[in-house]
C-alpha atoms as a PDB file:
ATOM      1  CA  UNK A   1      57.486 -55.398  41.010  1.00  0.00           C
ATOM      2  CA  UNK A   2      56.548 -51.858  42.309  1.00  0.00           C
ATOM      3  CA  UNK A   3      54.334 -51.187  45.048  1.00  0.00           C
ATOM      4  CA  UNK A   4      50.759 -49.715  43.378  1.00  0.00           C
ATOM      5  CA  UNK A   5      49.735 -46.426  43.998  1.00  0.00           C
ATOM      6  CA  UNK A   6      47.073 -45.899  46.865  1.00  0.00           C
ATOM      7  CA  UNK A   7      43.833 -44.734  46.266  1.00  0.00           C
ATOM      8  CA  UNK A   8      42.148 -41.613  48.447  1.00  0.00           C
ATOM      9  CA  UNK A   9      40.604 -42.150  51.365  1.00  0.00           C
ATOM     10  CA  UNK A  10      38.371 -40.316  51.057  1.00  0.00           C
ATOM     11  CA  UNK A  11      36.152 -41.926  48.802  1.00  0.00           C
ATOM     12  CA  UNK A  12      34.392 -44.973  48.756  1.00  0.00           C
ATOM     13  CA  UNK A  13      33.160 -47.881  45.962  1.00  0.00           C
ATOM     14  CA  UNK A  14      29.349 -46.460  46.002  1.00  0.00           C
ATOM     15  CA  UNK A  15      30.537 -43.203  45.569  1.00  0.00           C
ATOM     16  CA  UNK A  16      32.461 -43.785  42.809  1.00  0.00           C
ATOM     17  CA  UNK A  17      29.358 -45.753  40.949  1.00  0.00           C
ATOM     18  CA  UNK A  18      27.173 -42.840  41.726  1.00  0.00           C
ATOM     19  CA  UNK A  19      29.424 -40.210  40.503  1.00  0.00           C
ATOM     20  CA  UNK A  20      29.860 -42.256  37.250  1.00  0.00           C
ATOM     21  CA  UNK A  21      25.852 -42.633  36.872  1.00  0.00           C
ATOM     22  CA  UNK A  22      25.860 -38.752  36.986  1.00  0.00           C
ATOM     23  CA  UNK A  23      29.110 -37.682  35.054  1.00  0.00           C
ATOM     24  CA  UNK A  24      27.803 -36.844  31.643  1.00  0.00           C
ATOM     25  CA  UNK A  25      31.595 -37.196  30.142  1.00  0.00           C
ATOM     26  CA  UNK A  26      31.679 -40.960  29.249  1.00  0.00           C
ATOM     27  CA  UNK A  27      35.301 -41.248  29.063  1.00  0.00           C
ATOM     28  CA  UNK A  28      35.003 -39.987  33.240  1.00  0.00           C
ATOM     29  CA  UNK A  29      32.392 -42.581  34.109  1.00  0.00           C
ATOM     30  CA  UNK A  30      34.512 -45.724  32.260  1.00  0.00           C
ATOM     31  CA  UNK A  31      37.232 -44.401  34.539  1.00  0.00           C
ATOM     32  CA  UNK A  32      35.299 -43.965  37.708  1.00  0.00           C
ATOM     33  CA  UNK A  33      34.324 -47.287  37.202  1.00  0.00           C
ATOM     34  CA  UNK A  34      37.085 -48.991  36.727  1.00  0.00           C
ATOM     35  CA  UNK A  35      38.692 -46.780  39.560  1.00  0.00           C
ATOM     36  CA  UNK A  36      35.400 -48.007  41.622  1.00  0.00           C
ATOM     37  CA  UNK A  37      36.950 -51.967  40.663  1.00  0.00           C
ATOM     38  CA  UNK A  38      39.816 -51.050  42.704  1.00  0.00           C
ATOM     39  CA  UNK A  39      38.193 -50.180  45.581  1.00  0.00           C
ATOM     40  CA  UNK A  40      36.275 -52.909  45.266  1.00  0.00           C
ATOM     41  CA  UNK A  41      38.917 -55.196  45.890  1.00  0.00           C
ATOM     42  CA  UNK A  42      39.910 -56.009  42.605  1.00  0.00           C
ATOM     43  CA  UNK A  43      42.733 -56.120  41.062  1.00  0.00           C
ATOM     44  CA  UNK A  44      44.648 -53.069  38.447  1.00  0.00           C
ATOM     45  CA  UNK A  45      44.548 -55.722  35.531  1.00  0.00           C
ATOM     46  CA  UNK A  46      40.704 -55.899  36.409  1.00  0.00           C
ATOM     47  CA  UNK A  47      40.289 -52.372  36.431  1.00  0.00           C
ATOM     48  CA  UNK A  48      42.061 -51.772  32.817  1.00  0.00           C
ATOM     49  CA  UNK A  49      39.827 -54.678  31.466  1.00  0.00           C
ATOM     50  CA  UNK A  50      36.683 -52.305  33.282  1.00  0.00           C
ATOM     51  CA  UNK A  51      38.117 -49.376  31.413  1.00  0.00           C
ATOM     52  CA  UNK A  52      39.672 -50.801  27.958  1.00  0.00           C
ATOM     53  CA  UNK A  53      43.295 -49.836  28.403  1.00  0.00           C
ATOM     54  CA  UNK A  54      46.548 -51.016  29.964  1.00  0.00           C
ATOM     55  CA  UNK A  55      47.947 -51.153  33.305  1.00  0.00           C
ATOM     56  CA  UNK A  56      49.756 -47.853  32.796  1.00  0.00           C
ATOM     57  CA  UNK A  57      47.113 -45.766  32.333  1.00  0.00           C
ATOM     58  CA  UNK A  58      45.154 -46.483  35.354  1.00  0.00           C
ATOM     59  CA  UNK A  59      47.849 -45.950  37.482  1.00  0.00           C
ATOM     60  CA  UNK A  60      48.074 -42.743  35.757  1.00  0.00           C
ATOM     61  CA  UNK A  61      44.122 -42.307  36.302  1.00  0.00           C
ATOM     62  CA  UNK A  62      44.828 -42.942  40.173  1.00  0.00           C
ATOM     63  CA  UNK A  63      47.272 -40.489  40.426  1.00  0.00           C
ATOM     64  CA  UNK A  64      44.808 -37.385  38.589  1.00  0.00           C
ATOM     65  CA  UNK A  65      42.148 -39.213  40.787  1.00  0.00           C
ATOM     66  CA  UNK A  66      44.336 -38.473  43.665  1.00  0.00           C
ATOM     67  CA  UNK A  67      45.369 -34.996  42.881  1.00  0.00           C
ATOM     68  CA  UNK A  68      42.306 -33.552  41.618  1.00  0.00           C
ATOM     69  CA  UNK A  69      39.278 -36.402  42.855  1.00  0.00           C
ATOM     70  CA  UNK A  70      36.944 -36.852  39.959  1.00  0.00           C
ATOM     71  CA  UNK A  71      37.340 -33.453  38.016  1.00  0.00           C
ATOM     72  CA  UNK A  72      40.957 -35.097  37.252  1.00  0.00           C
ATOM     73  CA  UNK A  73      39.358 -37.846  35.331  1.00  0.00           C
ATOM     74  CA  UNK A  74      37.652 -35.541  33.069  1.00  0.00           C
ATOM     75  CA  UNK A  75      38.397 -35.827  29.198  1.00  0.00           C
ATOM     76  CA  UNK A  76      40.045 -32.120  28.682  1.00  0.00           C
ATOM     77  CA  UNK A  77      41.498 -30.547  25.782  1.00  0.00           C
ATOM     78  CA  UNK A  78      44.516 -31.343  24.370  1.00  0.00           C
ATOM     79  CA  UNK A  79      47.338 -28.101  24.288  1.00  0.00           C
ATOM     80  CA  UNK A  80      47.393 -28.256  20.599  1.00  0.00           C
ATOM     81  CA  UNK A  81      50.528 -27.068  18.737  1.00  0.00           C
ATOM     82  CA  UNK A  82      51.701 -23.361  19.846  1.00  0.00           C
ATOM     83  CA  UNK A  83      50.348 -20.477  17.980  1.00  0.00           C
ATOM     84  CA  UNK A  84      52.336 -19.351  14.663  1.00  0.00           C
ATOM     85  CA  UNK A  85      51.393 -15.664  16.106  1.00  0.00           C
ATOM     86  CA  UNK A  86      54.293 -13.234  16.229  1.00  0.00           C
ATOM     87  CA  UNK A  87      54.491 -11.618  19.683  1.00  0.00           C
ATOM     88  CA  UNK A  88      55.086  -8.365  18.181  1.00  0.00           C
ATOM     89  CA  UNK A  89      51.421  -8.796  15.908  1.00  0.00           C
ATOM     90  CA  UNK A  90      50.020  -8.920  19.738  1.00  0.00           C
ATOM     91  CA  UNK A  91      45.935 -10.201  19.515  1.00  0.00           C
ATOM     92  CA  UNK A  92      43.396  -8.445  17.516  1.00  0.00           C
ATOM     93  CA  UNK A  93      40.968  -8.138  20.537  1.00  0.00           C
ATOM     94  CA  UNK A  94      44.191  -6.454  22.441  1.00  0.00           C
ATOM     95  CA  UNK A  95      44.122  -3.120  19.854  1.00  0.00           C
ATOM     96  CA  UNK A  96      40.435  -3.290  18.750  1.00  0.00           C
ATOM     97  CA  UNK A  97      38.799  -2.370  22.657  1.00  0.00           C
ATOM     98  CA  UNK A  98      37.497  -6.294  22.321  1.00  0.00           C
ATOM     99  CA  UNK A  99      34.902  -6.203  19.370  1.00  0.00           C
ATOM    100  CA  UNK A 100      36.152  -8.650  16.871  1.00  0.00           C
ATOM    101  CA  UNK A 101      36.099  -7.873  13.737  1.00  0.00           C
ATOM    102  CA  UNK A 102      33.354  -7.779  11.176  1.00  0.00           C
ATOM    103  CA  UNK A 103      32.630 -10.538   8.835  1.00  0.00           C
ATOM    104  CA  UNK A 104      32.025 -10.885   5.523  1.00  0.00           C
ATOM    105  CA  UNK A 105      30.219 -14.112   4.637  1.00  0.00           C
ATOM    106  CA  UNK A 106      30.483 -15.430   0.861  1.00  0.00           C
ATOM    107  CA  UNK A 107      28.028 -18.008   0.951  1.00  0.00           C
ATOM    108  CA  UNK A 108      30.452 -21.196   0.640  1.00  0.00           C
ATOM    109  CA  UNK A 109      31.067 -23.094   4.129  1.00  0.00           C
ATOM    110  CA  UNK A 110      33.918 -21.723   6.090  1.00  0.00           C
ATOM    111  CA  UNK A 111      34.291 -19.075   3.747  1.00  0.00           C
ATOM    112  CA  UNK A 112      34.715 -15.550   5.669  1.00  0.00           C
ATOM    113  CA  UNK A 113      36.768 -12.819   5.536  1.00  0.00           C
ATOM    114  CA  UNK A 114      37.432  -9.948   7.763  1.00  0.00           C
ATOM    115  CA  UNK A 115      36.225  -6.487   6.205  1.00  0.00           C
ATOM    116  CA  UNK A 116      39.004  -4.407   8.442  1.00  0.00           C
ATOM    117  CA  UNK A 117      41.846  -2.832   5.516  1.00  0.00           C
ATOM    118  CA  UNK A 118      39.256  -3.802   2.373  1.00  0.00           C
ATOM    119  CA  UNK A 119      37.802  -1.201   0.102  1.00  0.00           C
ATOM    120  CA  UNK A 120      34.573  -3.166  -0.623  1.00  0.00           C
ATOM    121  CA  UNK A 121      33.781  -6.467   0.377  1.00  0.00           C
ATOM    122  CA  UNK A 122      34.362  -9.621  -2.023  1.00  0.00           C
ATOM    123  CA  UNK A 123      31.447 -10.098  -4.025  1.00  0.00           C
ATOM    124  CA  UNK A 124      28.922 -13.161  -3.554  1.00  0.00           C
ATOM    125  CA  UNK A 125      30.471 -16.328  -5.343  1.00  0.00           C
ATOM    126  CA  UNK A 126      34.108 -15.131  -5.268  1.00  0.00           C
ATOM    127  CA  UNK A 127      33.309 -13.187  -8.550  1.00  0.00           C
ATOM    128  CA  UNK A 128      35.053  -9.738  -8.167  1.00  0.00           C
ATOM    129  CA  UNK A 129      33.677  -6.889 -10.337  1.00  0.00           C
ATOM    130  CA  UNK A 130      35.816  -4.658 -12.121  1.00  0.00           C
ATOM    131  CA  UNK A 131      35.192  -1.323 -13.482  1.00  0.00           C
ATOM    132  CA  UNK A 132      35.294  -0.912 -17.836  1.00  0.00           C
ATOM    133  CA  UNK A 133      38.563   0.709 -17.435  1.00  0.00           C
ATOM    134  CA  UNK A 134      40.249  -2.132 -15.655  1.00  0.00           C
ATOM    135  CA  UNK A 135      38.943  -4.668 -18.354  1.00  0.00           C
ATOM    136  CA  UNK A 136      41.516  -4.172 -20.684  1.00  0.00           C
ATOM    137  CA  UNK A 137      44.172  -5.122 -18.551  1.00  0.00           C
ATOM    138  CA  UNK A 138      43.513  -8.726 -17.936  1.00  0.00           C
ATOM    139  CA  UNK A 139      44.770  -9.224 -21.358  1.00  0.00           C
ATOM    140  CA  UNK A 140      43.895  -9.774 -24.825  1.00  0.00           C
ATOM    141  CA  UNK A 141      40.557 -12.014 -25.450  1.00  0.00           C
ATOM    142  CA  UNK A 142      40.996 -15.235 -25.903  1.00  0.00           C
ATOM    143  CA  UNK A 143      40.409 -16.427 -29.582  1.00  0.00           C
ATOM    144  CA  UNK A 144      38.183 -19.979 -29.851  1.00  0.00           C
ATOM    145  CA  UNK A 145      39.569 -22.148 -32.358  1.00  0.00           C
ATOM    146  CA  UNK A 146      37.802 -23.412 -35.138  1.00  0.00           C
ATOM    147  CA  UNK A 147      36.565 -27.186 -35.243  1.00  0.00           C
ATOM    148  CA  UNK A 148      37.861 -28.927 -38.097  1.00  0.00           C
ATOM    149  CA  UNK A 149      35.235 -31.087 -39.688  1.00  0.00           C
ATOM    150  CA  UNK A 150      37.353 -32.160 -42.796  1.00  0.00           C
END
């Protein structure tokens, strides 16, 4: 069996509890607490009970613990996957002195589209406008068929 990883010194069990009654991340305070087990005396199985998860993971807590103190047992942001973003297309902020650009909004949730490059904006709706001389080429009108009631 390995030998577990020590905790700082330079924190204590009432510390611990009192930093966990004033994190406002909950994931932070279940690990401060369970961290706060520890240096209670008890034992890393009691700790992961304290904190719902295995063994593994709070050694891996008491290592962030130990490298960062209690901002390391913060929930962050995951990386995410790398952006699709070709390096030569650069950021739009980069070429655009840091204004982004303007919006068009068509009414529908999450339905925008940036006005930079467009000769009018889309209409409300998604229905586009055409002039009478651009009618004609959307095809010939559709014929309705007639009901049979024979």
């Amino acid at each position: 069996m390995s030998t577990p990883v020590p905790l700082r010194s330079d924190f204590d069990t009432i510390g611990l509890r009192m930093l966990a009654r004033r994190s406002r991340d909950p994931d932070q305070t279940r690990r401060l607490l369970a961290l706060a087990e520890i240096y209670d005396g008890g034992s890393r199985p009691d700790a992961a009970r304290i904190g719902g998860v295995g063994v593994q993971i709070v050694r891996d807590w008491v290592v962030r613990f130990n490298a960062k103190g209690p901002d390391g047992l913060l929930t962050g942001k995951a990386p995410g996957a790398p952006s699709i973003r070709l390096a030569v297309q650069g950021d739009y902020t980069d070429s655009h002195s840091g204004s982004p650009p303007a919006m068009v909004f068509s009414g529908l949730p999450g339905q925008r589209w940036p006005t930079a490059g467009l000769g009018r904006p889309p209409s409300p709706g998604g229905n586009q406008t055409t002039s009478p001389g651009r009618i004609s080429s959307t095809g010939p009108p559709l014929a309705l068929a007639a009901s049979r009631n024979d």
